[in-house]
N, C-alpha and C. Protein backbone atom coordinates (compact mmCIF):
# COMPACT_ATOMS: atom_id res chain seq x y z
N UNK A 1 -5.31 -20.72 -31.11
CA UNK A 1 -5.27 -19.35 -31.62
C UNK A 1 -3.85 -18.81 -31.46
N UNK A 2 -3.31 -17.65 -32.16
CA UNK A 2 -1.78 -17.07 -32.23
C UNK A 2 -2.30 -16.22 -31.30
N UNK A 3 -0.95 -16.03 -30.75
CA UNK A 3 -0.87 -14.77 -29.68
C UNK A 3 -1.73 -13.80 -30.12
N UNK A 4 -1.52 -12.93 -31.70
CA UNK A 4 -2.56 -11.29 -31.87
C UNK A 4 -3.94 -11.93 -31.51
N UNK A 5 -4.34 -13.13 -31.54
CA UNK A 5 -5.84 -13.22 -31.43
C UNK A 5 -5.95 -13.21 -30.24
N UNK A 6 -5.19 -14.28 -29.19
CA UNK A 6 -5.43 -14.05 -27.51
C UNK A 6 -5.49 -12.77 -27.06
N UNK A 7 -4.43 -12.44 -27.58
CA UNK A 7 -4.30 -10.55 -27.12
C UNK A 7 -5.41 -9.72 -27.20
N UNK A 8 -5.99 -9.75 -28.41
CA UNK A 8 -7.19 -9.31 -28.80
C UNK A 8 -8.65 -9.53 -28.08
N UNK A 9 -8.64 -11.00 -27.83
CA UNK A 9 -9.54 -11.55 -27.05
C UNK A 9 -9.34 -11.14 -25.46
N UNK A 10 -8.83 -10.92 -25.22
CA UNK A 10 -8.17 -11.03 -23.74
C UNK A 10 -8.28 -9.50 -23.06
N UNK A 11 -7.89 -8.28 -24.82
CA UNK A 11 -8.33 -7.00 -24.27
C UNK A 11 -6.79 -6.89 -23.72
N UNK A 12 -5.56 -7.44 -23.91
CA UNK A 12 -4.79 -7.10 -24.02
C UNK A 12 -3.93 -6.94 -24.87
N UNK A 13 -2.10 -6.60 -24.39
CA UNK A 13 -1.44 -6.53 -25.62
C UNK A 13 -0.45 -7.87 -26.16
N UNK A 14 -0.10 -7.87 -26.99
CA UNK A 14 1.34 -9.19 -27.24
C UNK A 14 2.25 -8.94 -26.46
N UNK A 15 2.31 -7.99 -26.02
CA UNK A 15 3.61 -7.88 -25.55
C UNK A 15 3.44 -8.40 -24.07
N UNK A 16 2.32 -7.33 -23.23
CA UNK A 16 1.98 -8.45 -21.99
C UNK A 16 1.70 -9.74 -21.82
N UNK A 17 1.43 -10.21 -22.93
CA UNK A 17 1.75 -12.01 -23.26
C UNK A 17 2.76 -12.73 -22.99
N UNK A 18 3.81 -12.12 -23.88
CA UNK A 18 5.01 -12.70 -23.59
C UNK A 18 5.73 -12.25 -22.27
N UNK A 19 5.44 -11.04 -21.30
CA UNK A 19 5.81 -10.89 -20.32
C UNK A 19 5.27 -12.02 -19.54
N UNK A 20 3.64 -12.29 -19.77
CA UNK A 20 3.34 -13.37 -18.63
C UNK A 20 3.85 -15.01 -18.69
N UNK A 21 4.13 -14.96 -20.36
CA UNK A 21 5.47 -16.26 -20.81
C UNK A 21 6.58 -16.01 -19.80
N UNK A 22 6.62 -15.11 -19.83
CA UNK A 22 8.40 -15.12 -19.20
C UNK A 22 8.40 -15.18 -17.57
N UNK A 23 7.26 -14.56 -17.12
CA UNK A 23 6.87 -15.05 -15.70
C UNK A 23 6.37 -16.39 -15.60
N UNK A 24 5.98 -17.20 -15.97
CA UNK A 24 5.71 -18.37 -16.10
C UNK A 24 3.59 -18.64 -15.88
N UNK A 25 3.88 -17.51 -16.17
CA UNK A 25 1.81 -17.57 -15.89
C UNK A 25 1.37 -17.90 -16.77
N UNK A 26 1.83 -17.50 -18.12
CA UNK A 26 1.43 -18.28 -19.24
C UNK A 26 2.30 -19.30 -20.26
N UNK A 27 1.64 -20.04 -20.56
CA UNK A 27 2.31 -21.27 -21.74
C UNK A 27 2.10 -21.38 -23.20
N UNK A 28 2.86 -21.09 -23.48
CA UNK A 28 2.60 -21.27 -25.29
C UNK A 28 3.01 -22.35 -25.69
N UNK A 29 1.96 -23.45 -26.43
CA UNK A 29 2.62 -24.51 -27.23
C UNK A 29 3.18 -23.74 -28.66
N UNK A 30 3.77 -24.09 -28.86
CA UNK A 30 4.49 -23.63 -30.46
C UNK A 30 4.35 -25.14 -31.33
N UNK A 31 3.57 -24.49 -32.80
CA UNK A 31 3.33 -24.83 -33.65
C UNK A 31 4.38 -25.75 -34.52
N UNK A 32 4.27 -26.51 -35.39
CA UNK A 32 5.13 -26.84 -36.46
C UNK A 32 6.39 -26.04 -37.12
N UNK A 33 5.73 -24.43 -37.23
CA UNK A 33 6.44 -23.48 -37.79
C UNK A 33 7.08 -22.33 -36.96
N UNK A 34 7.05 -22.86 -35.51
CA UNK A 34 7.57 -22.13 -34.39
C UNK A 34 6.78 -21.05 -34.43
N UNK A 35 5.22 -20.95 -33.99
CA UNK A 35 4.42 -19.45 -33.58
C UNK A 35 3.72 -20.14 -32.52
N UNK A 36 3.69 -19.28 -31.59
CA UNK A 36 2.98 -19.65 -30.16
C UNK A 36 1.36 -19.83 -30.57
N UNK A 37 1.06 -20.65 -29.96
CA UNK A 37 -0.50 -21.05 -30.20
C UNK A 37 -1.17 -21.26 -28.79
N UNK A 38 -2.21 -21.30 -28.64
CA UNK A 38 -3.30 -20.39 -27.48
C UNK A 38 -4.75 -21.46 -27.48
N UNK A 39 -5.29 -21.63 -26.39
CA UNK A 39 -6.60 -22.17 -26.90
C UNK A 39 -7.65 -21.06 -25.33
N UNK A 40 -8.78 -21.63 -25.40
CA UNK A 40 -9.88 -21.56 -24.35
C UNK A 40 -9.36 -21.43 -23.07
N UNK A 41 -8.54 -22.14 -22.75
CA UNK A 41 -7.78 -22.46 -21.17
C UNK A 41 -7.25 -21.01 -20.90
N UNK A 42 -6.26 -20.92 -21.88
CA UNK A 42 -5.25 -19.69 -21.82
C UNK A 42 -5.96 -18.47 -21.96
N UNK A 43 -7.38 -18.65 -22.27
CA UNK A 43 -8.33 -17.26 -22.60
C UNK A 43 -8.91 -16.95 -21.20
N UNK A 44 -9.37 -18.22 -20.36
CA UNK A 44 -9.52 -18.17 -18.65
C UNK A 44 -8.57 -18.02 -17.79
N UNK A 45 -7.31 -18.17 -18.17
CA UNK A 45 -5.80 -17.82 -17.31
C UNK A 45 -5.94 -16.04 -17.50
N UNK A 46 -5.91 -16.04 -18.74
CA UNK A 46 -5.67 -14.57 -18.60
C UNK A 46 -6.96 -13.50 -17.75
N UNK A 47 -8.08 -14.56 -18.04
CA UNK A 47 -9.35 -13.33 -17.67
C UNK A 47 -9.10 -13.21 -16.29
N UNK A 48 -8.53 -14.31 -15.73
CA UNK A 48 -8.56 -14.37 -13.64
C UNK A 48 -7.56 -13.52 -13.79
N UNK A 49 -6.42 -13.56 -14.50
CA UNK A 49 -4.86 -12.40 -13.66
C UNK A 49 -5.88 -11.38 -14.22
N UNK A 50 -6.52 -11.15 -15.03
CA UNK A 50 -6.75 -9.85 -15.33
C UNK A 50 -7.89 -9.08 -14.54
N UNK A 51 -9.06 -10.16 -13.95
CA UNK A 51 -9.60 -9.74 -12.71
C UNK A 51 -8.93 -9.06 -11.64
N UNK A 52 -8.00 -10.32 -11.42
CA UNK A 52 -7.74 -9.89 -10.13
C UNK A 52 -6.51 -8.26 -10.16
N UNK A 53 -6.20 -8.27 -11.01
CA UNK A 53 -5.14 -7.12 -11.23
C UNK A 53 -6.36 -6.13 -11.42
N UNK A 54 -7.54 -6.29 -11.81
CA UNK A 54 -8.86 -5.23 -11.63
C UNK A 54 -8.48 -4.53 -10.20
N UNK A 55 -8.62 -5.64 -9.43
CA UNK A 55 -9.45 -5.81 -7.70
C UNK A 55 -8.06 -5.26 -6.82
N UNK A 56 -6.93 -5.09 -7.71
CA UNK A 56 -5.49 -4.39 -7.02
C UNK A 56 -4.16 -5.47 -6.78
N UNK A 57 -4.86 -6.64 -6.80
CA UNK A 57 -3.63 -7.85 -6.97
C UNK A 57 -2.62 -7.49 -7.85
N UNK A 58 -1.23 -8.15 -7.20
CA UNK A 58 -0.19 -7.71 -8.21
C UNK A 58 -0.06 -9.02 -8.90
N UNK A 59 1.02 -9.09 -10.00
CA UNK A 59 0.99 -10.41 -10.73
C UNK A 59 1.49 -11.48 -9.79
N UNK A 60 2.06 -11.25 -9.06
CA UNK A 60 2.51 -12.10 -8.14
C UNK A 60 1.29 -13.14 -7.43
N UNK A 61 0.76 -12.04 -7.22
CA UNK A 61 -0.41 -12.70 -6.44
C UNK A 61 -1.52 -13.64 -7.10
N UNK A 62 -1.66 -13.50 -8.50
CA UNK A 62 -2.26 -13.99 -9.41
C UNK A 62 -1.92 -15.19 -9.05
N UNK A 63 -0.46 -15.92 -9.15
CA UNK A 63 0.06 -17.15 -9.77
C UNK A 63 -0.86 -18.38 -8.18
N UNK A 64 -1.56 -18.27 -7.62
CA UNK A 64 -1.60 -19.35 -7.03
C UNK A 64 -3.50 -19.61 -7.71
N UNK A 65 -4.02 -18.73 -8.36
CA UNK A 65 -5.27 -18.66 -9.18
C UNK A 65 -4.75 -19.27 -10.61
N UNK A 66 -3.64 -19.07 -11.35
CA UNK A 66 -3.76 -19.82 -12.10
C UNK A 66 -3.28 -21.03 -12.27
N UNK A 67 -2.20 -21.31 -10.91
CA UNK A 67 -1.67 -22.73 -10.70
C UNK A 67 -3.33 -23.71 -10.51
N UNK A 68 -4.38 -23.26 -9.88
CA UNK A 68 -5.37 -23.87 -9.34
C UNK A 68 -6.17 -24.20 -10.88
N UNK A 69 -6.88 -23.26 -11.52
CA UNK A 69 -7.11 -23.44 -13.07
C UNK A 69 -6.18 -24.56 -13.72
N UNK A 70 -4.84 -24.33 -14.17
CA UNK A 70 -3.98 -25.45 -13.99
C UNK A 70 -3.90 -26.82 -14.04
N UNK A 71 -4.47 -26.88 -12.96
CA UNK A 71 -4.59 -28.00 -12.29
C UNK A 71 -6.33 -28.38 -12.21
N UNK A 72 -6.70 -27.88 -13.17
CA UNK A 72 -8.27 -28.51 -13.69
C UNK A 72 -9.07 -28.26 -12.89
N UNK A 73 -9.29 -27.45 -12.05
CA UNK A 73 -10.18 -26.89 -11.25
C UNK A 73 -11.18 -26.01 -11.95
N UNK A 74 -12.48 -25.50 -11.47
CA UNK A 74 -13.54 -24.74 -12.56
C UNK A 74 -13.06 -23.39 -12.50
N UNK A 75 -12.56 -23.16 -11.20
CA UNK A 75 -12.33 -21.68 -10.87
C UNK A 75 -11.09 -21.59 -10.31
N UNK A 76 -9.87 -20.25 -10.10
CA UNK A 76 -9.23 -20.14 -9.93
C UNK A 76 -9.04 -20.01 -8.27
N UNK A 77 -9.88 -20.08 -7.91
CA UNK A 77 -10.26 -19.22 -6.33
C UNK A 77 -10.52 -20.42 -5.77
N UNK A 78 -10.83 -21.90 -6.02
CA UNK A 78 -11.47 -23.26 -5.90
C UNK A 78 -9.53 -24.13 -5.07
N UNK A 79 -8.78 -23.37 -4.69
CA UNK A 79 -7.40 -23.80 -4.13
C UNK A 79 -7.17 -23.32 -2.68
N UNK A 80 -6.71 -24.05 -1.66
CA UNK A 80 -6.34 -23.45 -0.87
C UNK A 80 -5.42 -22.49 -0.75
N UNK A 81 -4.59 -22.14 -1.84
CA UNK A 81 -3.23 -21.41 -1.97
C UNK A 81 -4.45 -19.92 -2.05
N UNK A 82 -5.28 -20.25 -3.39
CA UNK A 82 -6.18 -19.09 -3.49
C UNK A 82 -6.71 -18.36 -2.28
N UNK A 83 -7.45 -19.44 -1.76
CA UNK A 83 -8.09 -18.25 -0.42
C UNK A 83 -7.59 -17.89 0.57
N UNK A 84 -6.05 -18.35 0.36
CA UNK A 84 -5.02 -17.63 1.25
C UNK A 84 -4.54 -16.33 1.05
N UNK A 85 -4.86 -16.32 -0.43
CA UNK A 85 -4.11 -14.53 -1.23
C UNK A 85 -5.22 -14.22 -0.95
N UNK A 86 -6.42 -14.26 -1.25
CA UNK A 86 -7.67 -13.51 -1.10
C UNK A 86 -7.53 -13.36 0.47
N UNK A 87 -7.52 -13.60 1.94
CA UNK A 87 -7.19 -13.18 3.24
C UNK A 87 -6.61 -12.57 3.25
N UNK A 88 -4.96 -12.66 2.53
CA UNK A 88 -3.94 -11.99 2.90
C UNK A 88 -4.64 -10.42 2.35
N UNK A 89 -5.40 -10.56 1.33
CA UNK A 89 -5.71 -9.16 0.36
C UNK A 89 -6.47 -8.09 1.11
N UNK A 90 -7.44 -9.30 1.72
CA UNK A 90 -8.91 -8.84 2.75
C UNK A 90 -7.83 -7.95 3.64
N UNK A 91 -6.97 -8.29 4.83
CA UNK A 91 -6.24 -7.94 5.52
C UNK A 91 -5.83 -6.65 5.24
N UNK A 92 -5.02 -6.44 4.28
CA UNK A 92 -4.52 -5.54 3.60
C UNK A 92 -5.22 -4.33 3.24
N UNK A 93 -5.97 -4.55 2.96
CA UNK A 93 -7.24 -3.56 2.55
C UNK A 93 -7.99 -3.08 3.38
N UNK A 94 -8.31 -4.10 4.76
CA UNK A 94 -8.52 -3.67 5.91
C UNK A 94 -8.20 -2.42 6.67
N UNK A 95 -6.37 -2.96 6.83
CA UNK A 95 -5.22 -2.05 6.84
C UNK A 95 -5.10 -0.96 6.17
N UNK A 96 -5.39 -0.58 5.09
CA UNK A 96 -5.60 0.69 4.30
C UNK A 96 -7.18 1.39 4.66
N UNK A 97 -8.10 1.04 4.83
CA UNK A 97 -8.83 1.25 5.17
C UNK A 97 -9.03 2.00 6.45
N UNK A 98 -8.42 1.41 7.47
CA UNK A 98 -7.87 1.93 8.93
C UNK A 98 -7.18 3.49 8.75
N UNK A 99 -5.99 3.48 8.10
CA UNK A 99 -4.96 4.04 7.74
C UNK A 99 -5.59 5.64 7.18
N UNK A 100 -7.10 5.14 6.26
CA UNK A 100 -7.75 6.41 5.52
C UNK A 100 -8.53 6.92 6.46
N UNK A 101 -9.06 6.47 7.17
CA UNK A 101 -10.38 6.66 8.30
C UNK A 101 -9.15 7.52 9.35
N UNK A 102 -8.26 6.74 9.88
CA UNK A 102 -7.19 7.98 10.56
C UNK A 102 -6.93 9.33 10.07
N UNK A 103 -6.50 9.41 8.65
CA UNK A 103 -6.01 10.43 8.07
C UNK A 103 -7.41 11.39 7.52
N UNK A 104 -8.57 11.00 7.10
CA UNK A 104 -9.72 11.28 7.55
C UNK A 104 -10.04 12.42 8.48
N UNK A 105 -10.23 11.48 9.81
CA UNK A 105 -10.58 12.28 10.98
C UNK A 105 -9.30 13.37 11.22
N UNK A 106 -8.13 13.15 11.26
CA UNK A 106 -7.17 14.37 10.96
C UNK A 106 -7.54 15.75 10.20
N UNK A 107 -7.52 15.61 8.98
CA UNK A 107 -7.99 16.59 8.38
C UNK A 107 -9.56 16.82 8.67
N UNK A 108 -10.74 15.91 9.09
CA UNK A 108 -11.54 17.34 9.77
C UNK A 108 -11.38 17.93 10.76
N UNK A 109 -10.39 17.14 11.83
CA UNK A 109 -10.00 18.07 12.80
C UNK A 109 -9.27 19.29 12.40
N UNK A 110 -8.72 19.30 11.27
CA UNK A 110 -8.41 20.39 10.71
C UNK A 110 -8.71 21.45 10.37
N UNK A 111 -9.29 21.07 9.30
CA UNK A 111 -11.22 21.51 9.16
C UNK A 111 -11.77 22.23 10.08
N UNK A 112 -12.05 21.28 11.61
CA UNK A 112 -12.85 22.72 12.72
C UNK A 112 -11.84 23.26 12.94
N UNK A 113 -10.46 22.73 13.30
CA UNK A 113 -9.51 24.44 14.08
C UNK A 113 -9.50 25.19 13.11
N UNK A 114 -9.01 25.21 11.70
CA UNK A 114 -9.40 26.59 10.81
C UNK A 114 -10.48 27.15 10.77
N UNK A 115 -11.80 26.56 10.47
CA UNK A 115 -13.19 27.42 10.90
C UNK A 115 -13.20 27.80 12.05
N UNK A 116 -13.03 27.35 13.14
CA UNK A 116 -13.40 28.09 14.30
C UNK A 116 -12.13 29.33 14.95
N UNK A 117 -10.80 29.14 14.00
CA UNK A 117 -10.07 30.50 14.16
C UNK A 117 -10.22 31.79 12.96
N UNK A 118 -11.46 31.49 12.35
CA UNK A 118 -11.87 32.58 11.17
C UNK A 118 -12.64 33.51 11.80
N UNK A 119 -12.36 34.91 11.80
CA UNK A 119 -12.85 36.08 12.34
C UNK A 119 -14.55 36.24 12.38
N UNK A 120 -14.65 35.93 11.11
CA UNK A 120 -16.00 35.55 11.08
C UNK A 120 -17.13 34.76 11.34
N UNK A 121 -16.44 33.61 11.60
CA UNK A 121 -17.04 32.61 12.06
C UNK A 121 -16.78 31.33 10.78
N UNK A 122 -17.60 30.13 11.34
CA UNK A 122 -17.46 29.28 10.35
C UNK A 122 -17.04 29.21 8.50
N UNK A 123 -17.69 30.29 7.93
CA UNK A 123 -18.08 30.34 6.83
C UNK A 123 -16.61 31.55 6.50
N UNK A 124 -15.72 30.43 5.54
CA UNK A 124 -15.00 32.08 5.19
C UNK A 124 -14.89 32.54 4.06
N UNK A 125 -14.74 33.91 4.46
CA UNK A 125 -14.85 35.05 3.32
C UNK A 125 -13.48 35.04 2.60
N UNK A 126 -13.78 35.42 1.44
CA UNK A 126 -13.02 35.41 0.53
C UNK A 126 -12.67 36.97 -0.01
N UNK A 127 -11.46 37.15 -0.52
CA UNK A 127 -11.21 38.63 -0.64
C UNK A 127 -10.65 38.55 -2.19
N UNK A 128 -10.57 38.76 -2.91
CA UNK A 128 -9.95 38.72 -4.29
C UNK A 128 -10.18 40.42 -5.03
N UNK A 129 -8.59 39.99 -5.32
CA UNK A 129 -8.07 41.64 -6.14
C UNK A 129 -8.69 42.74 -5.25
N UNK A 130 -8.91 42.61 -3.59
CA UNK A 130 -8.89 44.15 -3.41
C UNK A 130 -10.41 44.41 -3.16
N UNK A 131 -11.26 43.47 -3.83
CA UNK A 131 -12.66 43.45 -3.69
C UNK A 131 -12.85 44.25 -2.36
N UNK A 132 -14.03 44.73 -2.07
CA UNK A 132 -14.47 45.61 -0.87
C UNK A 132 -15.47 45.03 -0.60
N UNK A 133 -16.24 44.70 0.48
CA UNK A 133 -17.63 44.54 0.81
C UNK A 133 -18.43 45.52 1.25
C-alpha cells in the first residue's frame, strides 16, 4: 500500500510517516517509480507506537516494541528490551502517582485550615454586589 493509504489506515497523517521514516521506526520499500510502499507488518508497527503513545510512551520508548515485531515476534511486548520499558514506565507512573497523592493531601489540608478559619464555620458564605442577608 502507498503511504495516503497507511496513513489512512493507521488513523494517522503522511507526514507522521515520514517523521517515523526519519526516526528509523518505520521502513519504506520504494517501488519501481520511487513511491514508498507499505504492507500488513508496517500497519502492526504503527498500531503498537500508536498504543503505546495512547498509554503516555514517548517515541523513544516505542523503538524496542518495534525492534521485537521486527524481528518476527507475534507481539511487540514478546522482547526482553520490551518489558524493560514497560518497568521502567510502571516505575514512573508509580512515581507520579506518589507525587499526586502528596500534593493531594496538601491541598485538603488546605481545605480544613480555610474552613475552620471561616467566621461561620465550615460552610462559606458568599457575599456578591453588596447582597444583605
Amino acid at each position: 500500500m502507498r503511504i495516503g493509504e497507511l496513513a489512512e489506515r493507521a488513523g494517522t497523517t503522511t507526514r507522521t510517516l515520514r517523521y517515523y521514516e526519519s526516526r528509523g521506526l518505520l521502513s519504506a520499500r520504494r517501488t519501481d517509480n520511487g513511491y514508498r510502499s507499505y504492507d500488513e507488518d508496517d500497519l502492526r508497527l504503527l498500531q503498537q507506537i500508536r498504543t503505546l503513545q495512547d498509554f503516555g510512551f514517548d517515541l523513544e520508548e516505542t523503538r524496542p516494541f518495534v525492534d521485537c515485531l521486527r524481528a518476527g515476534h507475534p507481539a511487540g511486548d514478546a522482547c526482553p528490551a520490551s518489558l524493560a520499558v514497560y518497568r521502567r514506565k510502571l516505575a514512573e507512573l508509580d512515581g507520579l502517582i506518589d507525587q499526586l497523592k502528596e500534593v493531594r493531601a496538601q491541598v485538603g489540608a488546605q481545605l480544613l485550615r480555610a474552613e475552620a478559619e471561616l467566621p461561620g464555620g465550615p460552610e462559606p458564605r458568599c457575599e456578591l454586589g453588596g447582597a444583605t442577608e
